[in-house]
Protein backbone atom coordinates (compact mmCIF):
# COMPACT_ATOMS: atom_id res chain seq x y z
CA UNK A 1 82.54 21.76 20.74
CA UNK A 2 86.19 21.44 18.89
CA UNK A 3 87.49 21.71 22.70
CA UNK A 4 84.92 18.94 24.13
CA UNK A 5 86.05 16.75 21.06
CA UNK A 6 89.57 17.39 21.94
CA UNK A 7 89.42 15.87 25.59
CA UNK A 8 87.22 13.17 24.25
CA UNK A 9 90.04 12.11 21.91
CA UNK A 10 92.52 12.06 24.71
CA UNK A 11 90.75 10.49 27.21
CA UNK A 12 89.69 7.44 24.96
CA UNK A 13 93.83 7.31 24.05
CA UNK A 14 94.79 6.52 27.66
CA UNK A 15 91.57 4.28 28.34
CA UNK A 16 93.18 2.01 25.52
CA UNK A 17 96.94 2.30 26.62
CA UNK A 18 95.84 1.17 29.72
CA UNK A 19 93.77 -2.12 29.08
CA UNK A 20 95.67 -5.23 30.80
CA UNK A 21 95.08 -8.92 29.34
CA UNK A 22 95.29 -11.71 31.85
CA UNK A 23 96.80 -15.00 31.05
CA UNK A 24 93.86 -17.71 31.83
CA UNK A 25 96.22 -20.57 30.82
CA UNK A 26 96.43 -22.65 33.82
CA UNK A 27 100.26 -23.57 34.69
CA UNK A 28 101.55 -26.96 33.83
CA UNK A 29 102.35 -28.80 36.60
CA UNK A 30 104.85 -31.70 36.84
CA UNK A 31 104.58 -35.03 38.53
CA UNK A 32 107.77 -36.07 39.38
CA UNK A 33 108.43 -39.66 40.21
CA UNK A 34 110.52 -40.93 42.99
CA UNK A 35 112.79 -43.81 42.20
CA UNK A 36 112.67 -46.17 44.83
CA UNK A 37 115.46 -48.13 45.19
CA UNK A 38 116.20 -52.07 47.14
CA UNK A 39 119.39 -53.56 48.27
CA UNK A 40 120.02 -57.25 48.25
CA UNK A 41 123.02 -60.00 48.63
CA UNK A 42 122.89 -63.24 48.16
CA UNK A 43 125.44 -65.88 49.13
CA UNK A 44 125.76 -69.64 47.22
CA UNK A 45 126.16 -72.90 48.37
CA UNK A 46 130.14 -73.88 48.24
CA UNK A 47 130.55 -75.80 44.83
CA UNK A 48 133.56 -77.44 43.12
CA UNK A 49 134.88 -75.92 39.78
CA UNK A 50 138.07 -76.42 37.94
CA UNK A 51 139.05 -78.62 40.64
CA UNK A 52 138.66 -75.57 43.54
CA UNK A 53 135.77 -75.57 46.17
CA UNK A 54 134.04 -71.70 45.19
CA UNK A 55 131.51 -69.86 46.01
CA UNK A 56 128.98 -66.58 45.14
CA UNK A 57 128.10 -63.26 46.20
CA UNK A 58 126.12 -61.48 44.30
CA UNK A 59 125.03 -57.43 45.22
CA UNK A 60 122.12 -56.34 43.69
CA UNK A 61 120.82 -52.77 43.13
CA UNK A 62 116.97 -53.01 42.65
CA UNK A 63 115.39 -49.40 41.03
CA UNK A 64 111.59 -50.27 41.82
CA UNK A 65 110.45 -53.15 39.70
CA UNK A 66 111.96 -52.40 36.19
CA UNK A 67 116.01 -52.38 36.52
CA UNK A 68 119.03 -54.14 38.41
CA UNK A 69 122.36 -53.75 38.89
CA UNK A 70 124.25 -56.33 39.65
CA UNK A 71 127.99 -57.13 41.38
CA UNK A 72 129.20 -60.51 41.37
CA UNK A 73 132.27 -62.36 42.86
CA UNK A 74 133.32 -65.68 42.96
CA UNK A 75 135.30 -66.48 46.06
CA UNK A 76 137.85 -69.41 47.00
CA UNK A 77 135.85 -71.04 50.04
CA UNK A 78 138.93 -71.62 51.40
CA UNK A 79 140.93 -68.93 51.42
CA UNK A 80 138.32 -66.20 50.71
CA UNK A 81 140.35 -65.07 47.35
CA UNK A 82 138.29 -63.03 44.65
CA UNK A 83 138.76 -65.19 41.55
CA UNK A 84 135.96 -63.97 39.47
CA UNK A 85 134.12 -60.13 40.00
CA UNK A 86 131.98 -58.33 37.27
CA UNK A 87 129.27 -55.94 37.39
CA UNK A 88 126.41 -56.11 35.18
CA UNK A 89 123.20 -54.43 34.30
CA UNK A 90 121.04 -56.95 32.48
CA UNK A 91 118.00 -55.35 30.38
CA UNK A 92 115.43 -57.12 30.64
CA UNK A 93 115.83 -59.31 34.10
CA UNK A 94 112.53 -60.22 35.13
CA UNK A 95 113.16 -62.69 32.31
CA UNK A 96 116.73 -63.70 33.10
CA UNK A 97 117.39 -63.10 36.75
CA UNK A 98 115.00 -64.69 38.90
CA UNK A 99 116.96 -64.14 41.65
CA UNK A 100 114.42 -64.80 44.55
CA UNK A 101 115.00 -68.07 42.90
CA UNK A 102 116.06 -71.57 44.83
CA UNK A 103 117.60 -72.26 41.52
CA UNK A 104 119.36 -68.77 40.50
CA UNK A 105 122.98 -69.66 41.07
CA UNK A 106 122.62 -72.82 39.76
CA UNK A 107 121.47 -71.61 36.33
CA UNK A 108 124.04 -69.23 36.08
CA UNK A 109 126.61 -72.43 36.97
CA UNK A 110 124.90 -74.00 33.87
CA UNK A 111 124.38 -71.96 31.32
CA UNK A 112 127.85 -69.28 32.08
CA UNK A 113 130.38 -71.47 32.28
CA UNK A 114 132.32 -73.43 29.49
CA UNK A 115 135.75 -74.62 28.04
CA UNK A 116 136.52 -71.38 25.21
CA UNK A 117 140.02 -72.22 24.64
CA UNK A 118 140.01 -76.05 24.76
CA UNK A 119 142.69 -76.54 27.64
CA UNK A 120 140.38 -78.50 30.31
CA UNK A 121 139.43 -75.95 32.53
CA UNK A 122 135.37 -73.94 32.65
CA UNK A 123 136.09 -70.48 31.34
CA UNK A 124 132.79 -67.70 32.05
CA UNK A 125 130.88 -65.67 29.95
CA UNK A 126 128.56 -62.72 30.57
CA UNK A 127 126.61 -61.07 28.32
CA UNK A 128 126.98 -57.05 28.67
CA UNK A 129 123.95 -54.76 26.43
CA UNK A 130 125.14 -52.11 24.47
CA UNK A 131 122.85 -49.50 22.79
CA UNK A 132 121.96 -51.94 20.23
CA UNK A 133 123.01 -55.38 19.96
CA UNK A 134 125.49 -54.86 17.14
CA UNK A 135 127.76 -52.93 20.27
CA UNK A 136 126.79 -55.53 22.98
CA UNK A 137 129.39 -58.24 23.98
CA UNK A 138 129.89 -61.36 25.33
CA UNK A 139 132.69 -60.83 27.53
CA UNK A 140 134.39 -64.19 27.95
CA UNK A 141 136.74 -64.45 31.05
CA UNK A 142 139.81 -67.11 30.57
CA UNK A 143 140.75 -69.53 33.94
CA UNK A 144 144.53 -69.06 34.54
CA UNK A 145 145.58 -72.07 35.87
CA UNK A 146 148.52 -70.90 37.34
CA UNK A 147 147.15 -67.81 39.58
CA UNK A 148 143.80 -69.80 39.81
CA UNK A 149 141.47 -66.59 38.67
CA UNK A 150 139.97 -65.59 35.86
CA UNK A 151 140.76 -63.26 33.38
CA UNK A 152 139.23 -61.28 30.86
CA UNK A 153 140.05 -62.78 27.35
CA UNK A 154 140.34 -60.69 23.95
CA UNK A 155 138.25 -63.77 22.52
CA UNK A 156 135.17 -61.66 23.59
CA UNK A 157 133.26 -60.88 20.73
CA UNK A 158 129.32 -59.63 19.94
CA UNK A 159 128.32 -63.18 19.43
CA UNK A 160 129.78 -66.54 20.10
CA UNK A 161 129.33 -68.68 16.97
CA UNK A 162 129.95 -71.83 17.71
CA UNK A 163 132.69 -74.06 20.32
CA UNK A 164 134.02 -76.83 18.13
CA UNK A 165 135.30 -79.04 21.05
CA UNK A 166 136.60 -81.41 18.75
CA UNK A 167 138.59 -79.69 16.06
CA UNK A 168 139.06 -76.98 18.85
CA UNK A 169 137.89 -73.57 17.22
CA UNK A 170 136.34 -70.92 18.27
CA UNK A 171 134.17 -68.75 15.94
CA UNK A 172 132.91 -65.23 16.67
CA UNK A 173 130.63 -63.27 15.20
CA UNK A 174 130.56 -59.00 14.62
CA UNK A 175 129.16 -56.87 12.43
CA UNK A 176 128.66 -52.84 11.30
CA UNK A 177 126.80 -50.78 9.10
CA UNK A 178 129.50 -51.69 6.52
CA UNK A 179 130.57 -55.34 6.78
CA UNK A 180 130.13 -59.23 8.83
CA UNK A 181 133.75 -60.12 10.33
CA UNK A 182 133.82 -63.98 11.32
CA UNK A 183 137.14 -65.05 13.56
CA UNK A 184 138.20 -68.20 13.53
CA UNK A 185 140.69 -69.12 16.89
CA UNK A 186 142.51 -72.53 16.34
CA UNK A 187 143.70 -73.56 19.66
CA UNK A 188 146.94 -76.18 20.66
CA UNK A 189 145.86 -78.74 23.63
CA UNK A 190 147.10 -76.80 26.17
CA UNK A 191 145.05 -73.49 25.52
CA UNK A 192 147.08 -71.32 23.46
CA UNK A 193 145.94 -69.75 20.02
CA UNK A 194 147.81 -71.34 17.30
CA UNK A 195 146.40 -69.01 14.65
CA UNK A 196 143.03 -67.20 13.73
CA UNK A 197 140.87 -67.03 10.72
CA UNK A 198 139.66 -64.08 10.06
CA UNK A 199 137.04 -63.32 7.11
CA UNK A 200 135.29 -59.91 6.11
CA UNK A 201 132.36 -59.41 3.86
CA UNK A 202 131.22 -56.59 2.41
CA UNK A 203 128.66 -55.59 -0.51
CA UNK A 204 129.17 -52.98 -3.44
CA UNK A 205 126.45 -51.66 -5.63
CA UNK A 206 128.47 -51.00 -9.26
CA UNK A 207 125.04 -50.27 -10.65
CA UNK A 208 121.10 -50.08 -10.22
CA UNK A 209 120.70 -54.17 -10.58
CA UNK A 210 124.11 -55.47 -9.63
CA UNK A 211 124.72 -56.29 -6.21
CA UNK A 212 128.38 -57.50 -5.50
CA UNK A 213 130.38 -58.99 -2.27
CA UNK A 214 133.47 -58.91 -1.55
CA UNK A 215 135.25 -61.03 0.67
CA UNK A 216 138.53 -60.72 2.24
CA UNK A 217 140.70 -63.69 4.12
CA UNK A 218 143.21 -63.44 6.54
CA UNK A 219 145.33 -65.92 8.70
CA UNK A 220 147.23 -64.23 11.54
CA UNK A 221 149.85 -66.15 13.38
CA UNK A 222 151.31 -63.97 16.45
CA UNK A 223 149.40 -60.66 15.24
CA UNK A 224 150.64 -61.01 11.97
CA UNK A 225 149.20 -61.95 9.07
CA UNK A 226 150.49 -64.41 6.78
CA UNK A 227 147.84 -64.91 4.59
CA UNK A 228 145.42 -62.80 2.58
CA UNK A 229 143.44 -63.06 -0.50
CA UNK A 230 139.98 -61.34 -1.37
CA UNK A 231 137.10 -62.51 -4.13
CA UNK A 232 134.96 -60.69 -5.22
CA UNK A 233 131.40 -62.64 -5.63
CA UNK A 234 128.26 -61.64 -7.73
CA UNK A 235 124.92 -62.18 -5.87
CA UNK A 236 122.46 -63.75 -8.36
């Protein structure tokens, strides 16, 4: 009996050892989605800007039905010379770029082109998205008169304020997590930057109820400044 209870013991031991569990959890598969992308250019009708017969192309890169990418140049008709190229990838263009459009290049001739620096001639502006729009831009591009392109301008700024065409200024807008920063550009007849404004606000907590701002002002003349003073303002 001790013997028969012996080889029982063993044989259960290895019985156990050798039990296998099987995974029933079914695999996760994976769809995987193919982007399809479209390829279209589209040329505009000649049209007459700061006094020069132009024209568009415009390259598109179309990723199904939910993004665009977009290369643009604006060509002398008559000698073919790039005076405007940009690239751009708009966010949300089934609401700005209708560009199956009759009308597509003439809203962009309406709505893109104006006179930033006061000196006669359209300047261009495109709007370019960031992650957020306090690190988007509107890139402003400046018409040299004298090599008949345009160039990109350090006016460019988050947001364009306001175009005072009669005092000629140009106000800009910025911000961060920290502080506002208006610029002020005061332009001379023929184009040129005779000085900028620049003011900075900022708010301070010295307590639980106080809320303070402070606000410094600059005016630069030729990158340096020749003015500053800073108040410091109690909200109510």
């Amino acid at each position: 009996m001790l013997t028969a209870s012996c080889k029982n013991n063993v044989q259960n031991k290895t019985t156990t050892q050798n039990i296998v569990i099987t995974d029933t959890v079914a695999p996760i598969t994976v769809e995987e989605h193919e982007v399809k992308t479209d390829t279209l250019t589209l040329t505009s009708q000649p049209f007459t800007l700061n006094n020069l017969l132009c024209f568009w192309k415009h390259s598109f890169l179309i990723y199904d039905s939910y993004g665009l990418d977009i290369e643009a140049k604006l060509y002398d008709y008559k000698t073919k010379k790039v005076l405007l190229e940009y690239e751009e990838s708009p966010k949300y263009p089934e609401y700005y770029y209708d560009y199956k459009s009759e009308t597509y290049f003439d809203s962009i001739n309406k709505n893109y082109f104006d006179d930033f620096n006061f000196d006669g001639y359209k300047d261009f502006v495109v709007y370019s998205y960031g992650s957020m729009p306090m690190t988007s831009m509107e890139n402003i591009y400046i018409f040299n008169d004298q090599t008949k392109t345009f160039e990109i301008s350090n006016l460019s700024d988050t947001i364009i304020e306001e175009i005072d065409s009669i005092n000629k200024i140009l106000t800009t807008h910025s911000w961060s997590l920290e502080e506002t920063l208006d610029k002020k550009y005061h332009f001379d007849k023929n184009g040129k930057v005779k000085f900028r404004e620049e003011i900075t606000e900022r708010y301070y907590y010295p307590n639980d109820t106080t809320e303070m701002k402070i606000r410094e002002y600059e005016k630069i003349i030729d990158e340096k400044i020749v003015e500053h003073r800073s108040d410091t303002i109690q909200e109510q």
